[in-house]
N, C-alpha and C. Protein backbone atom coordinates (compact mmCIF):
# COMPACT_ATOMS: atom_id res chain seq x y z
N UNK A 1 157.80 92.62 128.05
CA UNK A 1 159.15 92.75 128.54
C UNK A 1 159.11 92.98 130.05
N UNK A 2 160.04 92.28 131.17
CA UNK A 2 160.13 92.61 132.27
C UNK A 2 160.30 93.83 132.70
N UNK A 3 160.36 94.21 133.82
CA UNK A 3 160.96 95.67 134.16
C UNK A 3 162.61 95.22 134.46
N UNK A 4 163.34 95.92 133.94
CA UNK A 4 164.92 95.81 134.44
C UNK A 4 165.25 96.65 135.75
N UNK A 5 166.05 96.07 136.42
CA UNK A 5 166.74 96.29 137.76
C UNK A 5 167.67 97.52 137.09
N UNK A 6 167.39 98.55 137.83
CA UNK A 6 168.67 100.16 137.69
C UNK A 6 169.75 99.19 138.00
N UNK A 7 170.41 99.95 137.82
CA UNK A 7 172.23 99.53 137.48
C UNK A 7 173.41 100.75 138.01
N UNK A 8 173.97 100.21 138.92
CA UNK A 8 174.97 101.27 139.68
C UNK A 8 175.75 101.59 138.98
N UNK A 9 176.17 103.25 139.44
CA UNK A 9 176.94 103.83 138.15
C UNK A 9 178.10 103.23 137.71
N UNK A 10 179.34 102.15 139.11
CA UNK A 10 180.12 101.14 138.38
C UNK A 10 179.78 100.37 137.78
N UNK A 11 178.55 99.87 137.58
CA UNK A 11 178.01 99.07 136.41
C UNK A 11 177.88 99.71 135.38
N UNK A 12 176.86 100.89 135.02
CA UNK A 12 176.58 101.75 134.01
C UNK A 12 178.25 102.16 133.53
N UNK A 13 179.42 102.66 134.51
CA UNK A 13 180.63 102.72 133.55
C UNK A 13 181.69 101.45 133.25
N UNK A 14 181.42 100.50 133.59
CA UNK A 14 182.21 99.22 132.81
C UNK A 14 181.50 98.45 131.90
N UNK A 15 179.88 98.85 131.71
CA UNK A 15 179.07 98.45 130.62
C UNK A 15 179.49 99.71 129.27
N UNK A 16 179.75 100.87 129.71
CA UNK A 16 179.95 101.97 128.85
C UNK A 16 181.18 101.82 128.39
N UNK A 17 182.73 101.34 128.75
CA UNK A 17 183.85 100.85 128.83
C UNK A 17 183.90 99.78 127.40
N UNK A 18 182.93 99.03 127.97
CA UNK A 18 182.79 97.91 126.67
C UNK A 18 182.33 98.34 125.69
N UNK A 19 181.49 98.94 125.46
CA UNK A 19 180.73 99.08 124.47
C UNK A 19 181.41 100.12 123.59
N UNK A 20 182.74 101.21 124.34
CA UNK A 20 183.60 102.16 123.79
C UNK A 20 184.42 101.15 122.60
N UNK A 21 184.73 100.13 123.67
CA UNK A 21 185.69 99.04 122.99
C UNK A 21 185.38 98.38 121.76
N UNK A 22 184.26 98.49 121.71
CA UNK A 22 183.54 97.89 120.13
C UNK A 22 183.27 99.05 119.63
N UNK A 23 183.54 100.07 119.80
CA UNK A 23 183.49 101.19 118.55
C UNK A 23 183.73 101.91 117.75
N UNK A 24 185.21 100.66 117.94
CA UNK A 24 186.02 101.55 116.27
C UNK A 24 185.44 99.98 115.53
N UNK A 25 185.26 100.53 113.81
CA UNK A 25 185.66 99.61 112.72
C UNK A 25 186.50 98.44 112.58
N UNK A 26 187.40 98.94 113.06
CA UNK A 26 188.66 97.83 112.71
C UNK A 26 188.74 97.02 113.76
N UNK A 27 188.15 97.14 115.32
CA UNK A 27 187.89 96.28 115.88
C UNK A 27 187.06 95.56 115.27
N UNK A 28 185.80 95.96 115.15
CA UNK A 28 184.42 94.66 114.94
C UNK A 28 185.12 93.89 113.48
N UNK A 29 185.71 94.34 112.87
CA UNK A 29 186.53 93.63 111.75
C UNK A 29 187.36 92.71 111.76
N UNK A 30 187.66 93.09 112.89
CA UNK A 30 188.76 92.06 113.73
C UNK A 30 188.07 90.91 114.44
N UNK A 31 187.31 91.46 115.11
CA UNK A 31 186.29 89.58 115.35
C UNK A 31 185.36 89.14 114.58
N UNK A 32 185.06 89.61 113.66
CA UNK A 32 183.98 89.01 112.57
C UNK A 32 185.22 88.44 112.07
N UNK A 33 186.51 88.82 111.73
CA UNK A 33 187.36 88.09 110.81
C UNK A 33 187.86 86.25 111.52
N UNK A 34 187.91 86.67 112.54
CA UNK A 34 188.10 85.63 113.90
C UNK A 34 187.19 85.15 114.11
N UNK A 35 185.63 85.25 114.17
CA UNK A 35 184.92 84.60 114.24
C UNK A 35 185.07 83.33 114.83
N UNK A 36 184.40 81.89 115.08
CA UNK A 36 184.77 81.27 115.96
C UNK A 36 186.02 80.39 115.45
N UNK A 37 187.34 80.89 114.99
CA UNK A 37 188.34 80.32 114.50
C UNK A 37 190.15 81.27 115.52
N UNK A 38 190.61 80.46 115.39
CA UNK A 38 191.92 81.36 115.93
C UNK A 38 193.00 81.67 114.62
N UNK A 39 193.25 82.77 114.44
CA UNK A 39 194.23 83.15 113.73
C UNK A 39 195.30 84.27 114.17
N UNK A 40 196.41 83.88 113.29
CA UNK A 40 197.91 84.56 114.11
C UNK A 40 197.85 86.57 113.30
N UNK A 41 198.30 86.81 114.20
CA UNK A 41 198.61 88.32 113.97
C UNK A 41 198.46 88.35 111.63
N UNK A 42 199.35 88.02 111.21
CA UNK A 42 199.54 88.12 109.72
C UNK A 42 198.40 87.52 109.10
N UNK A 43 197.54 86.77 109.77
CA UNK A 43 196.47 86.67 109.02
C UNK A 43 195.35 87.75 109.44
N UNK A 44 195.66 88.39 110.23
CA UNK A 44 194.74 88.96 110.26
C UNK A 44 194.67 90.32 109.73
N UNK A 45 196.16 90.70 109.52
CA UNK A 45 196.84 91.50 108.70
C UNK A 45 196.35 91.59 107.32
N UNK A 46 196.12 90.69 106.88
CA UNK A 46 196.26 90.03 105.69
C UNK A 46 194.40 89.87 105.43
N UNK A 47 193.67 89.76 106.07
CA UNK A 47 192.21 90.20 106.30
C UNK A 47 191.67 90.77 106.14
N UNK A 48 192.19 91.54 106.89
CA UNK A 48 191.77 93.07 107.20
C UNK A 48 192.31 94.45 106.34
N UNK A 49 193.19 94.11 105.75
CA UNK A 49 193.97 94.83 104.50
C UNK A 49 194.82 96.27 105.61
N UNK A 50 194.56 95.88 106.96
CA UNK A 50 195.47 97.36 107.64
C UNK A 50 196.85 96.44 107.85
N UNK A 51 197.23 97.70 108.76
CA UNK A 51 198.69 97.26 108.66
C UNK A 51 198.84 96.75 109.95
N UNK A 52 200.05 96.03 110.21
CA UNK A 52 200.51 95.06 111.24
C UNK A 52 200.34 95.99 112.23
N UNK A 53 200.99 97.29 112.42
CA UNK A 53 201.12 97.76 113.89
C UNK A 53 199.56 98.16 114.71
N UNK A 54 198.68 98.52 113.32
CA UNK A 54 197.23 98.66 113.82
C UNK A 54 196.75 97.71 114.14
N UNK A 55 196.96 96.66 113.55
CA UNK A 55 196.07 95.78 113.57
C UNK A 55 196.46 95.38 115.55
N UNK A 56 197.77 95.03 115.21
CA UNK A 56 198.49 94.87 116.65
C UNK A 56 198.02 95.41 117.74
N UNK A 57 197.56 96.79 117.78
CA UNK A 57 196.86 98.03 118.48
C UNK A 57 195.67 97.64 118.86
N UNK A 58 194.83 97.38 117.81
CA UNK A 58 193.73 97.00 118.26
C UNK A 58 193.73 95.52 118.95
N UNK A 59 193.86 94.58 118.81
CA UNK A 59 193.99 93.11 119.06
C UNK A 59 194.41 93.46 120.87
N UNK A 60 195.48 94.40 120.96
CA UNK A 60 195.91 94.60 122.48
C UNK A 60 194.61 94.95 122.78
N UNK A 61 193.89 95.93 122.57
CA UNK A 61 192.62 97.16 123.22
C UNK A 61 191.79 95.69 123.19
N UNK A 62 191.50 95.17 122.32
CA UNK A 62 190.34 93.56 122.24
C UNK A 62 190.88 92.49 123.67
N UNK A 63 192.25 92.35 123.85
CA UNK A 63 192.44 91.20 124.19
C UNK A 63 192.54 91.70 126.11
N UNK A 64 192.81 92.96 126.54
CA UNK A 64 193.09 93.89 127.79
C UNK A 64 191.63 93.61 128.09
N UNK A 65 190.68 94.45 127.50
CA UNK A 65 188.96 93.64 127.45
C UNK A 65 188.61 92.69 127.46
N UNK A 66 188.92 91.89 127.45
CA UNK A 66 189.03 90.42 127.94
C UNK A 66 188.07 90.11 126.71
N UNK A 67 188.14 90.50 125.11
CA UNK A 67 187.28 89.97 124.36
C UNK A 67 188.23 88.80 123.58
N UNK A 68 189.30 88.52 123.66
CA UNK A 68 190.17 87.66 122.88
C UNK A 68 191.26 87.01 123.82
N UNK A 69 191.63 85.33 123.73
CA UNK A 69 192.60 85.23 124.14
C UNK A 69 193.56 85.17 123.75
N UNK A 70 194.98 84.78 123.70
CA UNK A 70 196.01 84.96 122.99
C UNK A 70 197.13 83.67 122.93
N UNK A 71 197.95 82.99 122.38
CA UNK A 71 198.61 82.09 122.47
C UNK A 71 199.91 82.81 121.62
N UNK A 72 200.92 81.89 122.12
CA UNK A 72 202.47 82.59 121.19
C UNK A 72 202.58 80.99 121.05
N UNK A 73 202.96 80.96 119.48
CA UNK A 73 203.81 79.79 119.43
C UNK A 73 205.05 80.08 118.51
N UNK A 74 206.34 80.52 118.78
CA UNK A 74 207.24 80.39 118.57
C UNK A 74 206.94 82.56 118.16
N UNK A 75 207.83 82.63 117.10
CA UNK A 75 207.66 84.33 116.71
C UNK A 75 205.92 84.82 116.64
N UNK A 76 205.49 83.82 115.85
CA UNK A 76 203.63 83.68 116.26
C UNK A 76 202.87 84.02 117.42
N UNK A 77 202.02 84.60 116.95
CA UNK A 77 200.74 84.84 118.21
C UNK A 77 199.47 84.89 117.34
N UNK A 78 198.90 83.80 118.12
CA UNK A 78 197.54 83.95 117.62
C UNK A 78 196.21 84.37 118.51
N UNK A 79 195.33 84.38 118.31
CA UNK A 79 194.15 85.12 118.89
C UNK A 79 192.84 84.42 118.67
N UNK A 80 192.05 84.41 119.61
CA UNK A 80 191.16 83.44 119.66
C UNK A 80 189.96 84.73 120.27
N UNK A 81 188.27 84.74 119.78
CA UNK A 81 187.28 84.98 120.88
C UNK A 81 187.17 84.46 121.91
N UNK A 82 187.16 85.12 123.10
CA UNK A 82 186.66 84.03 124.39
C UNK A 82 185.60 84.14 124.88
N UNK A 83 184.41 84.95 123.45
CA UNK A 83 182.79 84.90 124.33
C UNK A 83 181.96 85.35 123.10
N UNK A 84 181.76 84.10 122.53
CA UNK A 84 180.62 84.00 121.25
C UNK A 84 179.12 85.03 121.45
N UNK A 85 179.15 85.54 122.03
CA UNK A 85 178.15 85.88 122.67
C UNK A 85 178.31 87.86 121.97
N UNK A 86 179.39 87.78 121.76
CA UNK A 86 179.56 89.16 121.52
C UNK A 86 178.99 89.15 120.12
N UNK A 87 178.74 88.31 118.94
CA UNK A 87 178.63 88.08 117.65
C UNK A 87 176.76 88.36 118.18
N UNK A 88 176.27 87.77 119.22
CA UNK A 88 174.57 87.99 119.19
C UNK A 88 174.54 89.09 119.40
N UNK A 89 174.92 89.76 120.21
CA UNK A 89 175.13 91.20 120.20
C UNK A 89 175.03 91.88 119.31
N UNK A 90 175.98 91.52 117.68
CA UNK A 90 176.14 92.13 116.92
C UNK A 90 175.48 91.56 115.99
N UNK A 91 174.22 90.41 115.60
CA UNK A 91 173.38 90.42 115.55
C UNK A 91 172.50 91.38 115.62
N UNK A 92 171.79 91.55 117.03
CA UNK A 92 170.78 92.55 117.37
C UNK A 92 170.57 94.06 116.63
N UNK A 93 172.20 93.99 117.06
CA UNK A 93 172.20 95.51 116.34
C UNK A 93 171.92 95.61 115.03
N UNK A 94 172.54 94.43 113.96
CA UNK A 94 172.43 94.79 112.72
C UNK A 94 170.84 94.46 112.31
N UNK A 95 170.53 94.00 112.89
CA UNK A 95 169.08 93.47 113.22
C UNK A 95 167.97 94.51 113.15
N UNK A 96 168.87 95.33 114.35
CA UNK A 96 168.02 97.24 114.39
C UNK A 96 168.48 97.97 113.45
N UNK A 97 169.43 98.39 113.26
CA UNK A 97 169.92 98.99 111.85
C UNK A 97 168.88 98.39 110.66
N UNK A 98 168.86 97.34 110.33
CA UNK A 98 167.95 96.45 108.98
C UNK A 98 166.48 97.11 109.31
N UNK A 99 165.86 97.01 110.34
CA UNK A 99 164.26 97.28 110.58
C UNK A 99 164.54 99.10 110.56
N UNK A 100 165.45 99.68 110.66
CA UNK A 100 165.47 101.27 110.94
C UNK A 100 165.69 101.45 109.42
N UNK A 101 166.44 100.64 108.56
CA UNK A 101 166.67 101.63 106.90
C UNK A 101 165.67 101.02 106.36
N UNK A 102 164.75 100.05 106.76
CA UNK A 102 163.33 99.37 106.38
C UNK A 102 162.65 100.83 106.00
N UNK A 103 162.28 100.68 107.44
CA UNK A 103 161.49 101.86 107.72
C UNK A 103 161.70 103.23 107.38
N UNK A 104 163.00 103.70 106.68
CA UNK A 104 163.00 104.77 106.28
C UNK A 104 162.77 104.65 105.39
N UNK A 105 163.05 103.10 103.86
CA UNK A 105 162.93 103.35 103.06
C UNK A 105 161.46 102.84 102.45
N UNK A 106 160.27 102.46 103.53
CA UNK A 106 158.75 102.45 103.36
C UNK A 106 158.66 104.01 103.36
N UNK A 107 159.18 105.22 104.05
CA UNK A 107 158.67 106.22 104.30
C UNK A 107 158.68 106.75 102.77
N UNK A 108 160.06 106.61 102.84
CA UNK A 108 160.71 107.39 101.26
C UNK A 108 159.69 106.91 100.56
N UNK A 109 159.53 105.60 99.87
CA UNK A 109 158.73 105.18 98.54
C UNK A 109 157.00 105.39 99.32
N UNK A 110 156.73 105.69 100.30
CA UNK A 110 155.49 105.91 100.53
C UNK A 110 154.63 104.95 100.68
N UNK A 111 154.85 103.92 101.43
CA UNK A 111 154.63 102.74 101.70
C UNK A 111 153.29 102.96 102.78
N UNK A 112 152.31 102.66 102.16
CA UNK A 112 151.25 102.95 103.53
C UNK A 112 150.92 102.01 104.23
N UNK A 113 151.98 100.51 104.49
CA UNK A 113 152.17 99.89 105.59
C UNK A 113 153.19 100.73 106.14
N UNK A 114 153.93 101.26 106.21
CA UNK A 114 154.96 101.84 107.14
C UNK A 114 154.52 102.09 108.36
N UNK A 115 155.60 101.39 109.54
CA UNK A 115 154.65 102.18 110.73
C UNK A 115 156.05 103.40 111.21
């Protein structure tokens, strides 16, 4: 692995900003549901099993973050990702999560490959 370049603390707090932003539930629920497709407010309602005004709530906090864009067509609004890139992200992680309950559960059953 390279060595990484330090990062100024306005970097370190609009990287920290984002990463707040993905840390409720019902967000990441909200773009896995969206995934690379656009859907209007009631479907996503309807998805996600919360209710319209939350869902609404969050979609604003997603879309102010510049993680979603938005279109109105007529009483409709729909919502689109505008950076696939956030899904590798969430990859990685589940990626680390999978190798971390691995590894706890070689410890548990006593796995003497475990590292």
């Amino acid at each position: 692995m390279k060595p990484r370049k330090p990062l100024s603390e306005n970097m370190l707090e609009i990287i920290a900003q984002r990463f707040r932003v993905l840390s409720d539930p019902l967000r990441l629920n909200i773009l896995q549901r969206l995934g690379d497709q656009e859907r209007s407010v009631g479907e996503l309602v309807v998805a996600t099993g919360a209710n319209q005004a939350n869902v609404s709530k969050h979609l604003q906090i997603l879309f102010r973050a510049g993680y979603l864009n938005r279109r109105k067509d007529g009483l409709q609004v729909f919502y689109q990702v505008t950076d696939s890139s956030i899904f590798e992200m969430c990859e990685i992680v589940c990626g680390s999560v999978a190798n971390q309950l691995q590894a706890t559960l070689d410890v548990v059953r006593g796995d003497e490959n475990a590292e």
